[in-house]
N, C-alpha and C. Protein backbone atom coordinates (compact mmCIF):
# COMPACT_ATOMS: atom_id res chain seq x y z
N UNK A 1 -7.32 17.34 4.96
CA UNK A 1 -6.45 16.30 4.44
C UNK A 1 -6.48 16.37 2.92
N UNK A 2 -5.61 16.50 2.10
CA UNK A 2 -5.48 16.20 0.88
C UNK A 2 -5.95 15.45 0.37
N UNK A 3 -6.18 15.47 -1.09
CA UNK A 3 -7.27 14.41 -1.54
C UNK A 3 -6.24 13.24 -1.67
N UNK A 4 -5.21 13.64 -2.22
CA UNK A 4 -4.40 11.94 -2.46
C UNK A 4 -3.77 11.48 -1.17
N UNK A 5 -3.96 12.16 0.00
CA UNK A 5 -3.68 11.17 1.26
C UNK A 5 -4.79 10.57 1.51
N UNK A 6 -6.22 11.16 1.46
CA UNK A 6 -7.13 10.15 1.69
C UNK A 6 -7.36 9.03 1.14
N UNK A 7 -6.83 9.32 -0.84
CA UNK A 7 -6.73 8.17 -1.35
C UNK A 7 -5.93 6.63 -1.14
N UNK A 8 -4.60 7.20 -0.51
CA UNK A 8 -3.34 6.58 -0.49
C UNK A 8 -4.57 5.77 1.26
N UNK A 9 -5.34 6.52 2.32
CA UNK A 9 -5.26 5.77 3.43
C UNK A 9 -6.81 5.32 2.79
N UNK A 10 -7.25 5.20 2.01
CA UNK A 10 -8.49 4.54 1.37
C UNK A 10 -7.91 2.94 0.72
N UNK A 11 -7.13 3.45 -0.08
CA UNK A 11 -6.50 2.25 -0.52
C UNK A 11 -5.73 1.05 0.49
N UNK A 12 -5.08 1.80 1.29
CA UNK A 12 -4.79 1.25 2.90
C UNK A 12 -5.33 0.29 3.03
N UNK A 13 -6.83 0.66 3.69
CA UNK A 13 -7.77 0.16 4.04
C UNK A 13 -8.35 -1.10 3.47
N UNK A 14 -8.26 -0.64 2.48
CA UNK A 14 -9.04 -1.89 0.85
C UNK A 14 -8.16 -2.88 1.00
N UNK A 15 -6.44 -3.15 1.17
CA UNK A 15 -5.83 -3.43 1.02
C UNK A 15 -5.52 -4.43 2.12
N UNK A 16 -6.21 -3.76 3.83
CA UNK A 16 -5.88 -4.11 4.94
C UNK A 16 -7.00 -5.45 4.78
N UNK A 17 -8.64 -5.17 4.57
CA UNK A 17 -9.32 -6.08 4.25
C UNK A 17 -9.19 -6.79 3.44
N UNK A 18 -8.59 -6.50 2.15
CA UNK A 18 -8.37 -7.93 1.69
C UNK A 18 -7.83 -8.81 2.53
N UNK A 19 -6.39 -8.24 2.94
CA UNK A 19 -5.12 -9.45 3.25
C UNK A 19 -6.15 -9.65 4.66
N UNK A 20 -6.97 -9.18 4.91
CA UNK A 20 -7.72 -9.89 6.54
C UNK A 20 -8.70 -10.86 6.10
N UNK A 21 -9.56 -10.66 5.07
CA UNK A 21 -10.63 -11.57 4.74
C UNK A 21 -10.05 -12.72 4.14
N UNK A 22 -8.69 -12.30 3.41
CA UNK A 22 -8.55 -13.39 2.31
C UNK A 22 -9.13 -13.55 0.86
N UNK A 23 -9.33 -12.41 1.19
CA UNK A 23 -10.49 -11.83 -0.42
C UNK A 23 -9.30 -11.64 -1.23
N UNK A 24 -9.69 -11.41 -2.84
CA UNK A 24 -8.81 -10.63 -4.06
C UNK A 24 -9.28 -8.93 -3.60
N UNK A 25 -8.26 -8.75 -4.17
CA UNK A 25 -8.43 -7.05 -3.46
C UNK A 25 -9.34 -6.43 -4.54
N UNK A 26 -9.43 -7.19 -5.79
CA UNK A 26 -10.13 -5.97 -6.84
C UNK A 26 -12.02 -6.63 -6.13
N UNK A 27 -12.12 -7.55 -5.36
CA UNK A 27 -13.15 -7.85 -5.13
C UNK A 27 -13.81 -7.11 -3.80
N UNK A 28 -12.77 -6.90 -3.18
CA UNK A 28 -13.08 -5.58 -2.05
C UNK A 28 -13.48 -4.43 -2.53
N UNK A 29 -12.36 -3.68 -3.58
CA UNK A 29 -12.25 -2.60 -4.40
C UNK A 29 -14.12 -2.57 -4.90
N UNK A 30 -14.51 -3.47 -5.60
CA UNK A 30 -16.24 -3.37 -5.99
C UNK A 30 -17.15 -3.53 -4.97
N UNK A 31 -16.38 -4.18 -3.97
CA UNK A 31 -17.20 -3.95 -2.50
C UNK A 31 -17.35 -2.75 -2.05
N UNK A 32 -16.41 -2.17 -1.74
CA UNK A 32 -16.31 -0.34 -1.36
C UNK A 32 -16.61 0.22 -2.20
N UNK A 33 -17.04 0.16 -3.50
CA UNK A 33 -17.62 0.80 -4.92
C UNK A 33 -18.74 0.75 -4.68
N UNK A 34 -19.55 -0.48 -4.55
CA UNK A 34 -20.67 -1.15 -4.71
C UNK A 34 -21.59 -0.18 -3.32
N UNK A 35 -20.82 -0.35 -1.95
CA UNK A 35 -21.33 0.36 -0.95
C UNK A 35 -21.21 2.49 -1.06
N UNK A 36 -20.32 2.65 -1.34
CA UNK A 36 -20.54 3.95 -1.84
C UNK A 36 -21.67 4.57 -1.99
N UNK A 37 -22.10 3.64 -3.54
CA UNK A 37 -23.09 4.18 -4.39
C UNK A 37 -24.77 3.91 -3.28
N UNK A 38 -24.31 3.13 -2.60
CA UNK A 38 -25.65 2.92 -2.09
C UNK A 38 -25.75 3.14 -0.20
N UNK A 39 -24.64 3.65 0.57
CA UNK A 39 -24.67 3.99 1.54
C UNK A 39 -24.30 5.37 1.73
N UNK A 40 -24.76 6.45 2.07
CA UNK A 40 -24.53 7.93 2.03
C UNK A 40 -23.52 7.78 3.60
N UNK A 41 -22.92 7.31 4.25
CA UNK A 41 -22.11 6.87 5.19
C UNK A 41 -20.48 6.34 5.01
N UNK A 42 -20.68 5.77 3.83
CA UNK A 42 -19.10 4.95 2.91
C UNK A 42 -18.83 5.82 2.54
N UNK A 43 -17.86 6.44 2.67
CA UNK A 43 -16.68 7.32 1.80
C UNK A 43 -16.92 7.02 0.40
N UNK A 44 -16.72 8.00 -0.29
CA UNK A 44 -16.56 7.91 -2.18
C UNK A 44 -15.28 7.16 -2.38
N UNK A 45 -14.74 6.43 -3.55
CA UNK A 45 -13.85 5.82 -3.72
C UNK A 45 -13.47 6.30 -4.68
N UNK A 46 -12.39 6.93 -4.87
CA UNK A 46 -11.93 8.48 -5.58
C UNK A 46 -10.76 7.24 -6.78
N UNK A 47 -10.61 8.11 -8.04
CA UNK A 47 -9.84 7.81 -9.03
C UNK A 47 -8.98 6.96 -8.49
N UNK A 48 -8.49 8.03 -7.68
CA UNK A 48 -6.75 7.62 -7.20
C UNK A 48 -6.64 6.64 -6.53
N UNK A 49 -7.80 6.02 -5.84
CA UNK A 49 -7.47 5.21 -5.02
C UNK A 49 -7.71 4.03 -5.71
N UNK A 50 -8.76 4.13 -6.74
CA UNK A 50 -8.70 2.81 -7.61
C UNK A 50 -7.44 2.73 -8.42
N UNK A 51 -6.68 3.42 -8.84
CA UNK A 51 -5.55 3.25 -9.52
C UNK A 51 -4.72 2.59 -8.46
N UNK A 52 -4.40 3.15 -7.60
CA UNK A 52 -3.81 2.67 -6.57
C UNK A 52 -4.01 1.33 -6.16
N UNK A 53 -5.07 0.74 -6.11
CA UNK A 53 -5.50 -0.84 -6.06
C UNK A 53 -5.29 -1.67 -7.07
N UNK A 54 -5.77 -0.77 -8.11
CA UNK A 54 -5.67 -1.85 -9.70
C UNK A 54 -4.15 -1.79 -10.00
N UNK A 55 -2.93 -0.89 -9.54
CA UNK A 55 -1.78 -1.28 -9.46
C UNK A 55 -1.46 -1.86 -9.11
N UNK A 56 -1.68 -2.28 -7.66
CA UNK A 56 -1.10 -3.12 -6.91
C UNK A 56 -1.72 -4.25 -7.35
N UNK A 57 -2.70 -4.82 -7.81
CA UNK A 57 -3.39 -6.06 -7.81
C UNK A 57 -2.80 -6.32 -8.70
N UNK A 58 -1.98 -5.28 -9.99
CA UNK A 58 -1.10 -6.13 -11.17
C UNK A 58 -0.12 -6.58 -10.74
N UNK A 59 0.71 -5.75 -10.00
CA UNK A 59 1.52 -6.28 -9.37
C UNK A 59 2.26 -6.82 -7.87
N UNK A 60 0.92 -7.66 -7.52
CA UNK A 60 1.16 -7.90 -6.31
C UNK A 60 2.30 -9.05 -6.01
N UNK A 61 2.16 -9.74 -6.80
CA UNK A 61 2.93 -11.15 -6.58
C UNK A 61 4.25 -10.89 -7.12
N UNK A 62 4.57 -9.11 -7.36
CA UNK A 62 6.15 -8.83 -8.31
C UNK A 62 6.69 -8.14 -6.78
N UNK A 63 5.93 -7.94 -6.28
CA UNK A 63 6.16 -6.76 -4.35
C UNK A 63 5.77 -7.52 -3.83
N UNK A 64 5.34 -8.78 -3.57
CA UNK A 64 5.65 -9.61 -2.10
C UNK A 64 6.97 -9.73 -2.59
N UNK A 65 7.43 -10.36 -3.70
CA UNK A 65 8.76 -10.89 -3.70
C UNK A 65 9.88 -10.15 -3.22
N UNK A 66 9.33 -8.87 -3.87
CA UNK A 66 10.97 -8.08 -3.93
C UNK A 66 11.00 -7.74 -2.16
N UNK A 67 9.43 -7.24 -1.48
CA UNK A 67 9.18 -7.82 0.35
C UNK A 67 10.01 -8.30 1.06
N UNK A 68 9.83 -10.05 0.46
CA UNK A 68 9.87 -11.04 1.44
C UNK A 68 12.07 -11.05 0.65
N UNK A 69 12.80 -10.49 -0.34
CA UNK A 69 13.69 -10.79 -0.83
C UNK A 69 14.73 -9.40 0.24
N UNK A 70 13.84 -8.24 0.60
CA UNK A 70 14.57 -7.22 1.38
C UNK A 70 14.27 -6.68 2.58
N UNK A 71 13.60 -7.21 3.18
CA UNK A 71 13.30 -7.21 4.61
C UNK A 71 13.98 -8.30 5.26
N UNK A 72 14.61 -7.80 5.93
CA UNK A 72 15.85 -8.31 7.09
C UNK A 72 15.11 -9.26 8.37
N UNK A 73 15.13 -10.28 8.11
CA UNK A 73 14.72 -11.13 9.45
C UNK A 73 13.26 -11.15 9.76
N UNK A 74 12.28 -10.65 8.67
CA UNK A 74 11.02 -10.56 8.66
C UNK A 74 10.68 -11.37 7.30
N UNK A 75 9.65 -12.30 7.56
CA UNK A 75 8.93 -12.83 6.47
C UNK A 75 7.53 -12.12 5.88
N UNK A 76 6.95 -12.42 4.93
CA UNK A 76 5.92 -11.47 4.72
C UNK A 76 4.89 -11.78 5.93
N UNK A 77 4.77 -13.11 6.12
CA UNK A 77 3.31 -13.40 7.35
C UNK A 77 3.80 -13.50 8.43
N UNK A 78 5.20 -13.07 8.55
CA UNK A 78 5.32 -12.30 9.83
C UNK A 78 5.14 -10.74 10.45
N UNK A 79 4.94 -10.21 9.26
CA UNK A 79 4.89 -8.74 9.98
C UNK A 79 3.80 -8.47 9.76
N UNK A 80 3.07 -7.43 11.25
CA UNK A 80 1.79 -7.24 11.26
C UNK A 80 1.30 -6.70 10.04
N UNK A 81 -0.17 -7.15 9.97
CA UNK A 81 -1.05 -6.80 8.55
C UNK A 81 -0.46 -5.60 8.18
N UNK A 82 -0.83 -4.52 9.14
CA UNK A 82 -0.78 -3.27 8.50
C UNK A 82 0.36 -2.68 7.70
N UNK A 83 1.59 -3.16 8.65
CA UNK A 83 2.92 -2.74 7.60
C UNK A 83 3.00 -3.42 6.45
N UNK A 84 2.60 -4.61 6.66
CA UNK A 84 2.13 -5.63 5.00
C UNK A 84 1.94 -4.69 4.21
N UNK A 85 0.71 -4.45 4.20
CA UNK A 85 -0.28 -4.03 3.45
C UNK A 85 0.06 -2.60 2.88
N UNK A 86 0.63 -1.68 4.38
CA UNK A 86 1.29 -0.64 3.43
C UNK A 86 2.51 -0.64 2.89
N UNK A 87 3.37 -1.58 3.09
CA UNK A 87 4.54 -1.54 2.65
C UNK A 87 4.32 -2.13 1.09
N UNK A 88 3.34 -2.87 0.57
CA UNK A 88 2.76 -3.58 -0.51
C UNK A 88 2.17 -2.30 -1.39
N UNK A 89 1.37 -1.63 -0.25
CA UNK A 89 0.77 0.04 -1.42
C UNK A 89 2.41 0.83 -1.46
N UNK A 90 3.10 1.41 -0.86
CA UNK A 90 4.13 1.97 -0.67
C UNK A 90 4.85 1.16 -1.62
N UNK A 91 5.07 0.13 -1.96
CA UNK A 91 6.48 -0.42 -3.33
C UNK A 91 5.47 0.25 -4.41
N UNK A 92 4.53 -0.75 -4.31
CA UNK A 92 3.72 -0.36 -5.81
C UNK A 92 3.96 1.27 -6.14
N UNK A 93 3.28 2.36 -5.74
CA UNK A 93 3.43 3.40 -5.91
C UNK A 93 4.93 4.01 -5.90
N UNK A 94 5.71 3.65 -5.20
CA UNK A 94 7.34 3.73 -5.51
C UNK A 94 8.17 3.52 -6.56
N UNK A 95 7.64 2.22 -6.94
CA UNK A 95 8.60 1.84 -8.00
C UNK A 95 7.52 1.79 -9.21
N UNK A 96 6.60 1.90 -9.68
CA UNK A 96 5.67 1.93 -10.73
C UNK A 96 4.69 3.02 -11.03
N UNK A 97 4.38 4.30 -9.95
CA UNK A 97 4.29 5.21 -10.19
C UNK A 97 5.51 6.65 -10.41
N UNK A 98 4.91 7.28 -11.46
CA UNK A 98 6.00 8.36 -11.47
C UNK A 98 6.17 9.79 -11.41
N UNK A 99 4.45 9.90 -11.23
CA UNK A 99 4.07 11.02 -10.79
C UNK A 99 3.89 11.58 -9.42
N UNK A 100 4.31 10.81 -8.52
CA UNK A 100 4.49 11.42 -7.33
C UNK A 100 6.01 11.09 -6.78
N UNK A 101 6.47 12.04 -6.17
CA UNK A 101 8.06 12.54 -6.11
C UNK A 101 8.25 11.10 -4.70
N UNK A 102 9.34 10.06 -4.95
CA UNK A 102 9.60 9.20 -3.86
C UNK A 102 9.49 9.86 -2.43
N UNK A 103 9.63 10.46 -2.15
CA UNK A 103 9.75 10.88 -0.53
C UNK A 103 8.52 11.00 -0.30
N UNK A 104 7.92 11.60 -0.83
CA UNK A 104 6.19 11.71 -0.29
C UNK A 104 5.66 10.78 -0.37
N UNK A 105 5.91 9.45 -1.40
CA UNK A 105 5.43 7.85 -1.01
C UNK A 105 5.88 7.61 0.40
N UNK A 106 6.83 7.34 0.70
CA UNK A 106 7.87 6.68 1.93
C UNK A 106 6.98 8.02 2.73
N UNK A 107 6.74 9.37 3.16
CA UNK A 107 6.75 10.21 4.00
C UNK A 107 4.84 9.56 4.76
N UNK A 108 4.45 9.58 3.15
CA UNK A 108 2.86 9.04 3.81
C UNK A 108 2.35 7.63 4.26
N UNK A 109 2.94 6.82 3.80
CA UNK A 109 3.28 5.18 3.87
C UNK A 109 3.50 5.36 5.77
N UNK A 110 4.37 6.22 6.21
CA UNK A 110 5.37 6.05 7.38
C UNK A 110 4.34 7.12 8.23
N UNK A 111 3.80 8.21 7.82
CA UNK A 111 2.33 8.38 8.51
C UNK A 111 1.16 7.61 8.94
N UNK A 112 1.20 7.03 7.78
CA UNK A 112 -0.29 6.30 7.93
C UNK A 112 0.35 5.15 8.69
N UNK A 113 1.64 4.41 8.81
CA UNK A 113 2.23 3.15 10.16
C UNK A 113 1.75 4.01 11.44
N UNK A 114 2.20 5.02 11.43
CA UNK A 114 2.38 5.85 12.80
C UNK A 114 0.56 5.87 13.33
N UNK A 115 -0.54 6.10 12.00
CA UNK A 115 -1.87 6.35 12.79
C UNK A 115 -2.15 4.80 13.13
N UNK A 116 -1.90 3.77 12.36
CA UNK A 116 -2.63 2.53 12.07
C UNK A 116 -2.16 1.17 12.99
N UNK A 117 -0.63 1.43 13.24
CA UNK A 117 0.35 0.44 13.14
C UNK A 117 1.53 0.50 14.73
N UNK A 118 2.00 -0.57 14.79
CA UNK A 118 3.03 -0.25 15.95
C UNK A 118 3.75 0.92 16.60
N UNK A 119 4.31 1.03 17.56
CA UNK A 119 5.77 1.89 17.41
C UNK A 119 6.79 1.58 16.87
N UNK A 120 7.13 0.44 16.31
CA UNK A 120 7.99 0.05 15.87
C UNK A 120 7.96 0.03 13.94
N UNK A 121 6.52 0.68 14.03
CA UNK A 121 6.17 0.23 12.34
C UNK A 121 7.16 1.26 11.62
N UNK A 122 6.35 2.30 12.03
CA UNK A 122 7.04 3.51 11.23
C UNK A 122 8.42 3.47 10.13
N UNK A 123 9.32 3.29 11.65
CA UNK A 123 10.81 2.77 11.26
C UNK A 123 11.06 1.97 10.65
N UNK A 124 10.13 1.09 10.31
CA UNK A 124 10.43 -0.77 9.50
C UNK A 124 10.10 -0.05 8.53
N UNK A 125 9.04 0.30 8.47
CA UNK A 125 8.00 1.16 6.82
C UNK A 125 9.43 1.72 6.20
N UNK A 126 9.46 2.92 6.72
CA UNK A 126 10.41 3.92 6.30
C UNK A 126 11.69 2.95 5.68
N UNK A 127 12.19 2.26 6.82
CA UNK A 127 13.72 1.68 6.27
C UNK A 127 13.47 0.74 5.11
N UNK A 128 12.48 -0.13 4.59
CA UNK A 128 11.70 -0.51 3.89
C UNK A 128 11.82 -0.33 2.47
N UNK A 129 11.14 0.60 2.46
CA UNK A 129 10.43 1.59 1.38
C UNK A 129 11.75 2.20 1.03
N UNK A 130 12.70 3.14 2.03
CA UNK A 130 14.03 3.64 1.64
C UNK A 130 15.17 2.41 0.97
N UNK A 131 15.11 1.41 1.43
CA UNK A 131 15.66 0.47 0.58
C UNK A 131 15.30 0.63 -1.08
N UNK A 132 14.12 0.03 -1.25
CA UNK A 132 13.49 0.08 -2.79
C UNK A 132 13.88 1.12 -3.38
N UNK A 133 13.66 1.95 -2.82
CA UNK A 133 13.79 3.47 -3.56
C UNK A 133 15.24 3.89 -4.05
N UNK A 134 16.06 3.32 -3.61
CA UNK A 134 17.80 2.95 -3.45
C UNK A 134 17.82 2.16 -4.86
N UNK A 135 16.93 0.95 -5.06
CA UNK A 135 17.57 -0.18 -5.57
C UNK A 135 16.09 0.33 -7.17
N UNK A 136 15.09 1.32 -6.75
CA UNK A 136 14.34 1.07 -7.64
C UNK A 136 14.73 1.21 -9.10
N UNK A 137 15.70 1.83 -10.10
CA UNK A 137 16.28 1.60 -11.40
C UNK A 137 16.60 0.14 -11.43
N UNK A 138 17.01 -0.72 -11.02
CA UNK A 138 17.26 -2.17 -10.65
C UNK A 138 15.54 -2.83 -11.00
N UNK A 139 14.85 -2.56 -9.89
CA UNK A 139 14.12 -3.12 -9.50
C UNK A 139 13.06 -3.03 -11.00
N UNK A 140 12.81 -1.75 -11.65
CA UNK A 140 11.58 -1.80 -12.53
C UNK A 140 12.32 -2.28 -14.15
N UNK A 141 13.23 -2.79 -14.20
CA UNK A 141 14.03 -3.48 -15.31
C UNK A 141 13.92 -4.85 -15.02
N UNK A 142 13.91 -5.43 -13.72
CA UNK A 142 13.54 -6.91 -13.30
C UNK A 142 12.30 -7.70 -13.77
């Protein structure tokens, strides 16, 4: 597995426990830091995936909105955690990263639904994420 898919399903993860505990995510993020360094069992918590968190935690409350403003007949605490959560890593990295080419956001976002998430996720993810990506010149001027 590539190092930045593990990152992208590391961050997942961080992301899935927050929105489950109810925690701040940068407080998970030093949780999975914190255990790393001291469990030879915890996965390392690689650059990318902290960027990936400390993005989203800037802008989390700018991607529920634009979420809960383009998802069709779904509210945010209606759709299961996991598409939450990746559809929340998937904007962030979409519309605020620019070093990775859009399709491979939306391609791994819509992998990781498929290992984690419904049969029905995938397709929500994907149509989702392909929205933003449509509207993202719009969206990072907002």
């Amino acid at each position: 597995m590539a190092a930045r898919t593990k990152a992208r399903k590391r961050a997942f993860q961080i992301l899935f426990e927050s929105d489950q505990r109810g925690a701040p995510v940068r407080t998970v993020l030093a949780d999975w830091m914190r255990l790393a360094r001291t469990d030879d069992r915890q996965p390392p918590v690689s650059a990318y995936t902290m960027d990936l968190v400390e993005g989203y935690a800037e802008y989390a409350g700018r991607i529920d909105e634009l979420l809960a403003t383009y998802s069709v007949g779904w509210t945010l605490d209606r759709m299961p955690g996991t598409d939450r959560c990746l559809l929340r890593l998937g904007a962030y990295e979409l519309i605020w990263q620019d070093d990775t080419p859009d399709a491979v956001v939306i391609d791994e976002m819509v992998q990781l639904a498929k290992e984690f998430s419904t049969d029905e996720s995938p397709a929500f993810v994907n149509g989702l994420l392909g929205r933003l990506k449509e509207l993202k010149p719009t969206l990072r001027r907002a």
